[in-house]
Protein backbone atom coordinates (compact mmCIF):
# COMPACT_ATOMS: atom_id res chain seq x y z
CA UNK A 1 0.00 0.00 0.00
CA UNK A 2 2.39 2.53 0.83
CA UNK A 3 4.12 1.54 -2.65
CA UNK A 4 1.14 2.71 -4.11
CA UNK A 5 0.77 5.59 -2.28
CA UNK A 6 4.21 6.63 -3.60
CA UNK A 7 3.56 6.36 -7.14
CA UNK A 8 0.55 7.56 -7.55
CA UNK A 9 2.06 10.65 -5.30
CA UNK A 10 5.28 10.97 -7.56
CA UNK A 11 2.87 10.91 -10.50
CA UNK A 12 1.37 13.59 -9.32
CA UNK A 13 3.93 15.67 -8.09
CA UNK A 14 5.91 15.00 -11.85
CA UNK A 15 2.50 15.68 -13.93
CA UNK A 16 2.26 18.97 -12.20
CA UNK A 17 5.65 19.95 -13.31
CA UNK A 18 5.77 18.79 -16.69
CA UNK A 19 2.79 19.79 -17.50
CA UNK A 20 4.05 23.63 -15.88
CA UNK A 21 7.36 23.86 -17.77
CA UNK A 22 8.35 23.99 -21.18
CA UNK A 23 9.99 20.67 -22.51
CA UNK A 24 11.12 19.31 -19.35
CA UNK A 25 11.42 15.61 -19.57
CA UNK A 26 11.15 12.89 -16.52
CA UNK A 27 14.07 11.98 -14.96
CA UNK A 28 16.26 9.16 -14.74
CA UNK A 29 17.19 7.35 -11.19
CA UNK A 30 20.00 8.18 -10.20
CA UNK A 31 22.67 6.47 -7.71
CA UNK A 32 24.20 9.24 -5.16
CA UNK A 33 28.07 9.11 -5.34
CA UNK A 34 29.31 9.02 -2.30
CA UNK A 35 32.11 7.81 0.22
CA UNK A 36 35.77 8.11 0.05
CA UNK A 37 37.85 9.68 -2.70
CA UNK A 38 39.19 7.39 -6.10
CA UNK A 39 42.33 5.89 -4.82
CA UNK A 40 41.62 6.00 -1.54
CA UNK A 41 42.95 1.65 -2.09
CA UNK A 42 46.33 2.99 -3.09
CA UNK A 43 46.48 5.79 -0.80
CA UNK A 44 45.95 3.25 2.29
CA UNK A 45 48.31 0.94 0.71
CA UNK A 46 50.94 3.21 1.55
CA UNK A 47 50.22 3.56 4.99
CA UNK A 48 48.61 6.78 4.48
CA UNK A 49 45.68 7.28 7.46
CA UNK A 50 42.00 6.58 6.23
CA UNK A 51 40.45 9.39 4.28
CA UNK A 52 37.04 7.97 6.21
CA UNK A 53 37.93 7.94 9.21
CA UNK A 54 39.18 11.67 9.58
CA UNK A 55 37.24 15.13 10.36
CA UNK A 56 38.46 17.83 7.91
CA UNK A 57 39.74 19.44 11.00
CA UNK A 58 42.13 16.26 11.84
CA UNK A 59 42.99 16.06 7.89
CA UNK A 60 44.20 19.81 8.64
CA UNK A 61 45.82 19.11 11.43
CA UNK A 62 47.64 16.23 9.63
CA UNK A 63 49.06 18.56 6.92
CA UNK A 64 50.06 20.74 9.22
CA UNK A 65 52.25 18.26 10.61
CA UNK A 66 53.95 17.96 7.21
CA UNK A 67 56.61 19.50 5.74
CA UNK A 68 56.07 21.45 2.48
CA UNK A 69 58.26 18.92 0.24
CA UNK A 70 56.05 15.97 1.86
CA UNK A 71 52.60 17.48 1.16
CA UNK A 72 54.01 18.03 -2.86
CA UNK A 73 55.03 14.15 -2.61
CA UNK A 74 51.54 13.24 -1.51
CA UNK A 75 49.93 15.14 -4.36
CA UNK A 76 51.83 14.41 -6.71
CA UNK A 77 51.58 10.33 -5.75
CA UNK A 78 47.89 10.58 -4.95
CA UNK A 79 46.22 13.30 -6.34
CA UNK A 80 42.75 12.25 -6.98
CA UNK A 81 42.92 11.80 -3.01
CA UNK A 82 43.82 14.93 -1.70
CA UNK A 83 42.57 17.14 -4.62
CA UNK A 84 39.41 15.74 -2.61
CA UNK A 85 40.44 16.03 0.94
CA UNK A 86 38.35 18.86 2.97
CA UNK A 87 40.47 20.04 5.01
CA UNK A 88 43.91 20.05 2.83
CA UNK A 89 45.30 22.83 2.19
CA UNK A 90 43.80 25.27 -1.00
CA UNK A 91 46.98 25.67 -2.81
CA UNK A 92 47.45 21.73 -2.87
CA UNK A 93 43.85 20.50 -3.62
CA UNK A 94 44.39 23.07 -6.85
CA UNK A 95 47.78 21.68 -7.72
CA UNK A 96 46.50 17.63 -7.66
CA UNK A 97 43.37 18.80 -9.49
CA UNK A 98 44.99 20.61 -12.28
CA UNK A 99 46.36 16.71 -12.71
CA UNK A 100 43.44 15.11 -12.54
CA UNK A 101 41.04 17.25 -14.21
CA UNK A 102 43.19 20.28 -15.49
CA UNK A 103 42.24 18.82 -19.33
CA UNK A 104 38.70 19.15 -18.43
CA UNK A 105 39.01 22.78 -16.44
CA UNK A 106 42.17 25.03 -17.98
CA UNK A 107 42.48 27.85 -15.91
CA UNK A 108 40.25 27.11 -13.48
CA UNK A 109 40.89 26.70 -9.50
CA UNK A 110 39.19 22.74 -9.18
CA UNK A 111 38.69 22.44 -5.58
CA UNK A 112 37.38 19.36 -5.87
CA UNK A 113 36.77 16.73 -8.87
CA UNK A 114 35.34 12.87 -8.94
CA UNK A 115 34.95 11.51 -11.74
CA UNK A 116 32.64 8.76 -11.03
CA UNK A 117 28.76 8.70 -12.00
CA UNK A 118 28.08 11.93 -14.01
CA UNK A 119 31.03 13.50 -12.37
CA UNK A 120 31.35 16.07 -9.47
CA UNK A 121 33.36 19.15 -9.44
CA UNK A 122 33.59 22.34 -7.08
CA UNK A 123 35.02 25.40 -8.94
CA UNK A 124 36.24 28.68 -7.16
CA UNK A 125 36.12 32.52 -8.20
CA UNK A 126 38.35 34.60 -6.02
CA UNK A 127 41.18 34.09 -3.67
CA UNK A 128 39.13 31.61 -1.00
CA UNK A 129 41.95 32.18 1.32
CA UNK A 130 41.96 35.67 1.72
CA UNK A 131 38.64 36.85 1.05
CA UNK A 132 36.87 38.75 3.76
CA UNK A 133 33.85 36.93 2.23
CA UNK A 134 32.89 33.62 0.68
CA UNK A 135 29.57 32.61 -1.05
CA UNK A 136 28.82 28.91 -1.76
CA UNK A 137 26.20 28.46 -4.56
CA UNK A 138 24.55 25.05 -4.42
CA UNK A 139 22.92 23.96 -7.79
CA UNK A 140 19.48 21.89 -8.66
CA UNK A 141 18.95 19.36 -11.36
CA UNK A 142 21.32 18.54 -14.27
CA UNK A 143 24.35 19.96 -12.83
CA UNK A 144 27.67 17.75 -12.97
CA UNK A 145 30.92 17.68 -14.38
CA UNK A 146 30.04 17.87 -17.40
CA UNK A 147 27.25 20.30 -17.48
CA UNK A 148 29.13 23.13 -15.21
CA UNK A 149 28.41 26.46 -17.45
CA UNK A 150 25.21 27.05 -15.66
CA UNK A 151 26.38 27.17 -12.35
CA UNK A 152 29.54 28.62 -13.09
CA UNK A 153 27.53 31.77 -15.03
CA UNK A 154 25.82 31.99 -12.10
CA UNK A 155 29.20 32.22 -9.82
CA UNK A 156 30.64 34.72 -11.96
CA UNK A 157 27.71 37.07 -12.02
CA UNK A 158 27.80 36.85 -8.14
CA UNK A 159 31.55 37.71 -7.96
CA UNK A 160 31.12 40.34 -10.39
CA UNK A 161 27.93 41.97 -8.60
CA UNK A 162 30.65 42.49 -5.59
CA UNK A 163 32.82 44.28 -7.01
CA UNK A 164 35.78 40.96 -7.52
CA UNK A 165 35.31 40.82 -3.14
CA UNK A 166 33.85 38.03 -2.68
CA UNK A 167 35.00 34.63 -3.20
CA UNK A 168 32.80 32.24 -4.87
CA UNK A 169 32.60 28.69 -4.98
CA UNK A 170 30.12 26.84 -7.20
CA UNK A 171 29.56 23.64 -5.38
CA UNK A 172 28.77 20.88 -7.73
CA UNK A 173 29.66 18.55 -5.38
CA UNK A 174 26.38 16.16 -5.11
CA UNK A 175 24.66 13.75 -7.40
CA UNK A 176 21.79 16.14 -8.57
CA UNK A 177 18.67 14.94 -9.91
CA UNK A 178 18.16 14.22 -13.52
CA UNK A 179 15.68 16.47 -15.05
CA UNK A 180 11.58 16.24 -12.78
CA UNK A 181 11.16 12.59 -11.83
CA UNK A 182 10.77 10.81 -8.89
CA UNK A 183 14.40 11.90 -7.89
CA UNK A 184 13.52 15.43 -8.08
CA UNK A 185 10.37 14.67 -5.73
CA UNK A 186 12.73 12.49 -3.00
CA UNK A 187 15.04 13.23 -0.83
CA UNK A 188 17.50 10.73 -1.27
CA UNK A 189 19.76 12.54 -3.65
CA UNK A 190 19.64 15.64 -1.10
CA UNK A 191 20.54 13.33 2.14
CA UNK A 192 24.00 12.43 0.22
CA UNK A 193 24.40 16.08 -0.78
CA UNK A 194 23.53 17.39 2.64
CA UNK A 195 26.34 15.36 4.09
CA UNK A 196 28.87 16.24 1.38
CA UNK A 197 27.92 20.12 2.07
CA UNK A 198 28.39 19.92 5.49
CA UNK A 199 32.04 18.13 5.28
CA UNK A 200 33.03 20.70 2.74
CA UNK A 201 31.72 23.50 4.98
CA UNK A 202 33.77 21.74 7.72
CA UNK A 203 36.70 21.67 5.64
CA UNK A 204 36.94 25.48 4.92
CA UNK A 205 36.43 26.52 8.44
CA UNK A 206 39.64 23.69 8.71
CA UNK A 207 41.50 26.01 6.50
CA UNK A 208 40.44 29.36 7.65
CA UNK A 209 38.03 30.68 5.39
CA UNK A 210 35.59 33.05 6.01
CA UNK A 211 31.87 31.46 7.55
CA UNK A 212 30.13 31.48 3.98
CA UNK A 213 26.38 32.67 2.62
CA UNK A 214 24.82 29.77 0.98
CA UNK A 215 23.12 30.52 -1.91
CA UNK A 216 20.75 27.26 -2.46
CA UNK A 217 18.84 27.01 -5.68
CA UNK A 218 15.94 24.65 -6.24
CA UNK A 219 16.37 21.05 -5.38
CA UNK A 220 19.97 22.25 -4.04
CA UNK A 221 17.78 24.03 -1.34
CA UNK A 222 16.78 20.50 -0.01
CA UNK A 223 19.89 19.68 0.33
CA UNK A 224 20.79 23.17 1.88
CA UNK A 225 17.82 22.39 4.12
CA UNK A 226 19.05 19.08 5.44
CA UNK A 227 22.10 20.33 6.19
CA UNK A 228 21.52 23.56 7.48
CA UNK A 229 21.12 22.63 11.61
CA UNK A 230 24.90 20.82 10.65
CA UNK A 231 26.68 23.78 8.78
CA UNK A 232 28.13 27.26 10.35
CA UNK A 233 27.02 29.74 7.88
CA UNK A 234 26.58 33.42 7.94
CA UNK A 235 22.98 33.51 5.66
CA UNK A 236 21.40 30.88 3.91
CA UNK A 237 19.62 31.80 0.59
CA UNK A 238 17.08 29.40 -1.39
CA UNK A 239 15.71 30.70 -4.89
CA UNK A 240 13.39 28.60 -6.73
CA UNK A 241 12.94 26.01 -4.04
CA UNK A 242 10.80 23.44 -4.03
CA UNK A 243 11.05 23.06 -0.09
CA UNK A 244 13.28 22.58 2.35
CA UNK A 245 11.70 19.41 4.28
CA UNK A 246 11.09 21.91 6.94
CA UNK A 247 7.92 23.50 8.21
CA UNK A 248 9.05 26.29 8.48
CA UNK A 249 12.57 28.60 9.24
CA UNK A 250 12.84 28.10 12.66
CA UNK A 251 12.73 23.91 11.94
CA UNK A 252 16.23 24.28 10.08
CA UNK A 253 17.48 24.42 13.46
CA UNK A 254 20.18 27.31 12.25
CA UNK A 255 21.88 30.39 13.46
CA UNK A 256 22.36 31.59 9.85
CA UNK A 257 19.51 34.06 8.94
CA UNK A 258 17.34 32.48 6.22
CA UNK A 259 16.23 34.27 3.02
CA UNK A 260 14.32 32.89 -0.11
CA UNK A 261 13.28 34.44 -3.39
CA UNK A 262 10.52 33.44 -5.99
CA UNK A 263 10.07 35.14 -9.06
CA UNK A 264 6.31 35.60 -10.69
CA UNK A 265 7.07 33.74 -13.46
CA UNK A 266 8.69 31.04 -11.93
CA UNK A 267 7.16 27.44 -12.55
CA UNK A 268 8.56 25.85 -9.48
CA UNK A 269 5.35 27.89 -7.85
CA UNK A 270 3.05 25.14 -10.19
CA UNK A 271 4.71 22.42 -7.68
CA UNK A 272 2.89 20.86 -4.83
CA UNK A 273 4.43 22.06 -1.09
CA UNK A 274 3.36 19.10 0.53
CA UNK A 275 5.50 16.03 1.44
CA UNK A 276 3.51 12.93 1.69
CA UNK A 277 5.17 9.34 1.74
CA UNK A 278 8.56 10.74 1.23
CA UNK A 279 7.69 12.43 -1.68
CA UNK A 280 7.46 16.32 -1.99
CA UNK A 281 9.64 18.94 0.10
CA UNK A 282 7.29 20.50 1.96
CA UNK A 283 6.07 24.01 3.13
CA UNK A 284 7.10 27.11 0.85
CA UNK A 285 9.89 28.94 1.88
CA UNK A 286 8.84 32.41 0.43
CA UNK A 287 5.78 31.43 2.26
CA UNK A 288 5.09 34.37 4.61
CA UNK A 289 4.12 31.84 7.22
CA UNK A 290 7.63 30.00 6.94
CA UNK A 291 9.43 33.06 8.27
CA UNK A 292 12.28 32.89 5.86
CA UNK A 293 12.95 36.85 4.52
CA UNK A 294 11.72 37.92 1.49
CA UNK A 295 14.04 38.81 -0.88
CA UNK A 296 12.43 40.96 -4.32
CA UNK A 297 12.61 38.94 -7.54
CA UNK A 298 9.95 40.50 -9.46
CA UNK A 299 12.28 41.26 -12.15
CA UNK A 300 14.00 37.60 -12.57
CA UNK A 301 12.68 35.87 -15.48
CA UNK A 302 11.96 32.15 -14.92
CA UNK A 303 13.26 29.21 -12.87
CA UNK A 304 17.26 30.03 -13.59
CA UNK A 305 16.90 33.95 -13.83
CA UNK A 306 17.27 35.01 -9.82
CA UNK A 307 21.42 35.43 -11.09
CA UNK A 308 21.20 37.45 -14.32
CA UNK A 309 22.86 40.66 -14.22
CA UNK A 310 20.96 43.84 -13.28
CA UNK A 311 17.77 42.05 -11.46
CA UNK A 312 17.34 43.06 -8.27
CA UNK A 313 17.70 39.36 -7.05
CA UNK A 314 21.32 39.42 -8.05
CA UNK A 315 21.84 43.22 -6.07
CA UNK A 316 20.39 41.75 -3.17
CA UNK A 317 22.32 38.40 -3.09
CA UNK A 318 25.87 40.56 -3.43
CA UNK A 319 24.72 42.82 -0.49
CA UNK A 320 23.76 39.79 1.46
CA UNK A 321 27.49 37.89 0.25
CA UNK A 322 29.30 41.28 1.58
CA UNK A 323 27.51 41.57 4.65
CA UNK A 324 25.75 44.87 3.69
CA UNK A 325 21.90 43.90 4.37
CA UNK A 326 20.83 43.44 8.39
């Protein structure tokens, strides 16, 4: 019965949204990659301490204890492990990526790459280490190695609306859903993610970067949501979001002061905010009655417009990324 309940539920929930956007096709399942790094086999081979079994704080504390030549040696040997260590140092997890996925990425600062499933990869705008101010933008569906130039237009228009301040890191570092399926409607894909988020928020506090905003949009705000009573954050933004799997903002169980934006035109608003059997993500977070804060998106044009350059969306998330809104 409660089988039944789910599909007829996930029929629903995807009829609703196909039949309210333009061309979208159902999803296909997809498997959340998660666990330790590739090569983690080789790395513990060589005596190396278990990727799994350390915090980002202890994997800091472990470089520390290093001296320079070492952590080279270690990258160099193993570099699809710690070009995916949070808590390694910056400079390193950029120097083993450009080896592992500098074909794929010339120029860019790869914080993180895995190549397995569609591929995962965490890009970075800005000097991370130095910036007064760090923004972490956490993408929905159809994101992955491979399909980056969304997200990373998205990043760049963020950087730019600060004035080059801010440092920002487009986080494609979950197994997002595959177009509007049943994936889309779960939240199995945004339990891995969650738990990836919060490491990788762990491992730049490891490192000393600045306590980021969290810019979450659509099914990336489940995952935002999930994680959000685990990660030390200064704001967290959803845009587009289907839910958060929370009632309402004071059920994240955060410190960080919670915003959300939905544009007029936006067909997320066509989706059901229920969650019944697991399926659906719950209350509306630019509900008034969820207590997030409003931001103004009247002027954003769609599901993916909150980020394009002169909305007021965009001027409000750079004011919120450089501390200037209270």
């Amino acid at each position: 019965m409660r089988r039944f309940t789910r599909t007829l539920v996930a029929a629903a929930l995807t009829a609703t949204v196909v039949a309210g956007t333009a061309g979208w096709a159902s999803g296909n399942s997809q498997q959340p990659v998660t666990g330790a790094p590739v090569g983690t086999t080789a790395w513990r081979a060589d005596g190396l301490p278990d990727p799994e079994r350390m915090t980002p704080a202890q994997t800091a504390a472990y470089f520390g204890s290093l001296s320079l030549r070492r952590q080279q040696e270690l990258a160099a040997a193993h570099p699809s492990v710690v070009g995916n260590l949070d808590g390694a140092p910056l400079t390193l997890r950029y120097a083993a990526n450009a080896r592992t996925a500098g074909a794929r990425f010339p120029g860019r600062q790869v914080l993180a790459y895995d190549p397995r499933g569609r591929g995962q990869a965490v890009l970075v705008f800005g000097d991370l280490a130095k910036a007064a101010h760090v923004a972490v933008i956490v993408p929905g569906s159809d994101i992955d190695a491979a399909n980056l130039a969304p997200l990373t237009r998205k990043a760049t228009a963020l950087r730019e609306a600060t004035g080059g301040r801010t440092a920002v890191v487009a986080w494609a570092g979950y197994t997002t859903p595959v177009g509007v399926g049943v994936d889309a409607a779960t939240g199995e894909l945004a339990e891995a993610g969650a738990g990836r988020l919060t490491r990788f928020a762990e491992g730049l506090a490891a490192v000393g970067a600045a306590e980021p905003s969290l810019f979450c949009h659509s099914y990336g705000s489940v995952v935002c949501g999930l994680a959000a009573h685990e990660i030390a954050a200064k704001d967290l933004v959803v845009l587009g979001s289907p839910g958060m799997r929370a009632e309402n903002a004071a059920a994240l169980g955060t410190t960080a002061r919670v915003w959300a934006a939905k544009d007029p035109t936006d067909w997320i608003d066509r989706v059901p905010y229920v969650e019944v059997a697991g399926l659906g993500h719950g209350a509306d977070p630019a509900a008034p009655e969820f207590g997030a804060r409003r931001i103004d998106a009247e002027d954003a044009r769609g599901h993916d417009g909150y980020f394009a350059p002169g909305t007021a969306s965009l001027r409000t998330f750079a004011a919120i990324a450089e501390g200037d809104v209270r």
